[in-house]
Protein backbone atom coordinates (compact mmCIF):
# COMPACT_ATOMS: atom_id res chain seq x y z
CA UNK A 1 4.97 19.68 -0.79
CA UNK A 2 4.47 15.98 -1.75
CA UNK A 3 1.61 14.76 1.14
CA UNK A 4 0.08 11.21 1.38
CA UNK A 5 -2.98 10.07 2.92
CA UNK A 6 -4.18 7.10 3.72
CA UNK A 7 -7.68 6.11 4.35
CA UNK A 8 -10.13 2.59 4.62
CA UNK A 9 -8.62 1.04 7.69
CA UNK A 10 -10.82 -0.53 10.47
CA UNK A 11 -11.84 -3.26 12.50
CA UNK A 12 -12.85 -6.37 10.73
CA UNK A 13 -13.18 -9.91 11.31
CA UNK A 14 -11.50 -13.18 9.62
CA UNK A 15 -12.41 -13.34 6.08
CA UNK A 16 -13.52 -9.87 5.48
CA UNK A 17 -12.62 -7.54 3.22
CA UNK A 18 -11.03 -3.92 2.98
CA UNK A 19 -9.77 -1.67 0.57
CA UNK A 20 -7.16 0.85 1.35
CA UNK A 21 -6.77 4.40 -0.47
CA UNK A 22 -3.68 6.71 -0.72
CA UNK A 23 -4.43 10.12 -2.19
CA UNK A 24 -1.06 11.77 -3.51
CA UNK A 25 -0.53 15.11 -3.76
CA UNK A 26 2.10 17.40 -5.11
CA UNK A 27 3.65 15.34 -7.18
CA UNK A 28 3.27 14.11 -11.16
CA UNK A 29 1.81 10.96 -9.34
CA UNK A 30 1.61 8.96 -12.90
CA UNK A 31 5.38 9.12 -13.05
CA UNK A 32 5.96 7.10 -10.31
CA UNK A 33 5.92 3.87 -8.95
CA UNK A 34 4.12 3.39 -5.67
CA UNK A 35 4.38 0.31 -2.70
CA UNK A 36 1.98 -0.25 0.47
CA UNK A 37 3.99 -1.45 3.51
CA UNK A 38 2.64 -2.47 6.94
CA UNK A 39 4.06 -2.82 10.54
CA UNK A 40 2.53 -4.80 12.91
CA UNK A 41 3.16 -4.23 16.91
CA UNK A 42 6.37 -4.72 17.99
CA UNK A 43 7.42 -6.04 14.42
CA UNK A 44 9.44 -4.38 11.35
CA UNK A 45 7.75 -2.52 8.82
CA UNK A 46 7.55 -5.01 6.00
CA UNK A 47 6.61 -5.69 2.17
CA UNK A 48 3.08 -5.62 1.40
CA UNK A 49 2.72 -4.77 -2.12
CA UNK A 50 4.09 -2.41 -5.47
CA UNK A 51 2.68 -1.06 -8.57
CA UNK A 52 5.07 0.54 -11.36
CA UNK A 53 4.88 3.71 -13.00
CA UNK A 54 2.68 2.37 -16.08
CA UNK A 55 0.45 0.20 -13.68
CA UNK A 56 1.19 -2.84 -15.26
CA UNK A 57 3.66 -4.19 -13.20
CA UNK A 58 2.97 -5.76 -9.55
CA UNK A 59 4.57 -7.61 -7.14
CA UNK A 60 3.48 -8.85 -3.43
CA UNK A 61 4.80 -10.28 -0.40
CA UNK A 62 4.14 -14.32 -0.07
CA UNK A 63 2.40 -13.87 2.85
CA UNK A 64 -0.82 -11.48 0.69
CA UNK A 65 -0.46 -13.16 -2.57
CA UNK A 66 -3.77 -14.17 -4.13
CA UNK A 67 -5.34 -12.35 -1.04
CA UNK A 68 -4.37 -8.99 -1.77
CA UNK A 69 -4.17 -6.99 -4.81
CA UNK A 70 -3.07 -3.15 -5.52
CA UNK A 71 -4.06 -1.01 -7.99
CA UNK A 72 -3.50 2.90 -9.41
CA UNK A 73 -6.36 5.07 -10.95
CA UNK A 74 -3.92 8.09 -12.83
CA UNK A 75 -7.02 10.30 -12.97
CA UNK A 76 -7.55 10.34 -9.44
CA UNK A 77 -3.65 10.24 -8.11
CA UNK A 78 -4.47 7.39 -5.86
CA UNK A 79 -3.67 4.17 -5.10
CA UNK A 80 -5.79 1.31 -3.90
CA UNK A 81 -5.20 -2.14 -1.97
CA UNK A 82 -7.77 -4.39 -2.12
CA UNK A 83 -7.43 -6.83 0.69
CA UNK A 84 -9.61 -9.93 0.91
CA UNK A 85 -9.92 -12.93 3.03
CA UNK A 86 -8.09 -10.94 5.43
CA UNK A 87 -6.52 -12.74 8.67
CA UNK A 88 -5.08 -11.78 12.11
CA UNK A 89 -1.53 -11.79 10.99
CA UNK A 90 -2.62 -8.73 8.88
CA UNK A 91 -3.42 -6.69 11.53
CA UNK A 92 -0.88 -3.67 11.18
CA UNK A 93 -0.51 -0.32 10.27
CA UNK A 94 -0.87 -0.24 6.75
CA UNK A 95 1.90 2.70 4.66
CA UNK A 96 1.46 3.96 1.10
CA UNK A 97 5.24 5.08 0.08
CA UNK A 98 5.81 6.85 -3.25
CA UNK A 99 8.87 6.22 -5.42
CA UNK A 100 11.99 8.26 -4.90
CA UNK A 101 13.04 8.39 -9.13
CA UNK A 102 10.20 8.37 -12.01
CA UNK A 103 9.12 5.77 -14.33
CA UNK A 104 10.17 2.81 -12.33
CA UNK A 105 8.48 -0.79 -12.11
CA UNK A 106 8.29 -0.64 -8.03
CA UNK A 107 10.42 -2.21 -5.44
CA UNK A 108 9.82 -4.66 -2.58
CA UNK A 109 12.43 -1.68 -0.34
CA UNK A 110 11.74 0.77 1.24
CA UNK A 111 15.00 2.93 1.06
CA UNK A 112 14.01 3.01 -2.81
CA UNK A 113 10.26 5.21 -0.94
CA UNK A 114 10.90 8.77 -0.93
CA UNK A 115 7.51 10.06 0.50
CA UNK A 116 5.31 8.35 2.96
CA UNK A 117 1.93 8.52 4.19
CA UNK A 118 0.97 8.93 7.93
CA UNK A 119 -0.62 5.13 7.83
CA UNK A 120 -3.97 3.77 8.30
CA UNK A 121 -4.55 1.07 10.90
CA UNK A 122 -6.22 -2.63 10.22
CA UNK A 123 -7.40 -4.95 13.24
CA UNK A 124 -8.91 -8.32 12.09
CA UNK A 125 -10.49 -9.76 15.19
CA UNK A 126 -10.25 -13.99 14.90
């Protein structure tokens, strides 16, 4: 079966950095677009970021823009997200999500996610 797995979260302060992995397996991974989500306590799961099928398509949420940037290594079947400057408000469980049709450019919804991983968990401390 198609699994997920996150890994990379932790405690950090203001201004650090992180990078989050999602190992995918099961799946032709390269065929499909992939997203990282994140819900934050007692808030929606929302947006965080997409990469398409090729890898050269991305999009972001506002709110990471210029902060955060994701990333897909084929060889490996994983995808990264490279979070810098990192503030409070980022502090959330962090979801990879793979795409629910092949050779797509990614979506900013996550109805279009088929598979999901079991999240990782980021605290930035002010």
């Amino acid at each position: 079966q198609v699994q997920l797995v996150e890994s990379g979260g932790g405690l950090v302060q203001a201004g650090d950095s992180l990078r989050l992995s999602c190992a995918v397996s099961g799946r032709t991974f390269s065929s499909y677009a992939m997203g990282w989500f994140r819900q934050a306590p007692g808030k929606e799961r929302e947006f965080v970021a997409t990469i398409g099928w090729l890898g050269t398509t991305t999009a972001y949420a506002n709110s990471v823009k210029g902060r955060f940037t994701i990333s897909r290594d084929n060889s490996k079947n994983t995808v990264y997200l490279q979070m810098n400057s990192l503030k409070p408000e980022d502090t959330a469980v962090y979801y990879c999500a793979a795409d629910r049709w092949e050779l797509r450019p990614g979506s900013r919804e996550a109805a279009e996610y088929e598979y999901w991983g079991q999240g990782t968990r980021v605290t930035v401390s002010s």
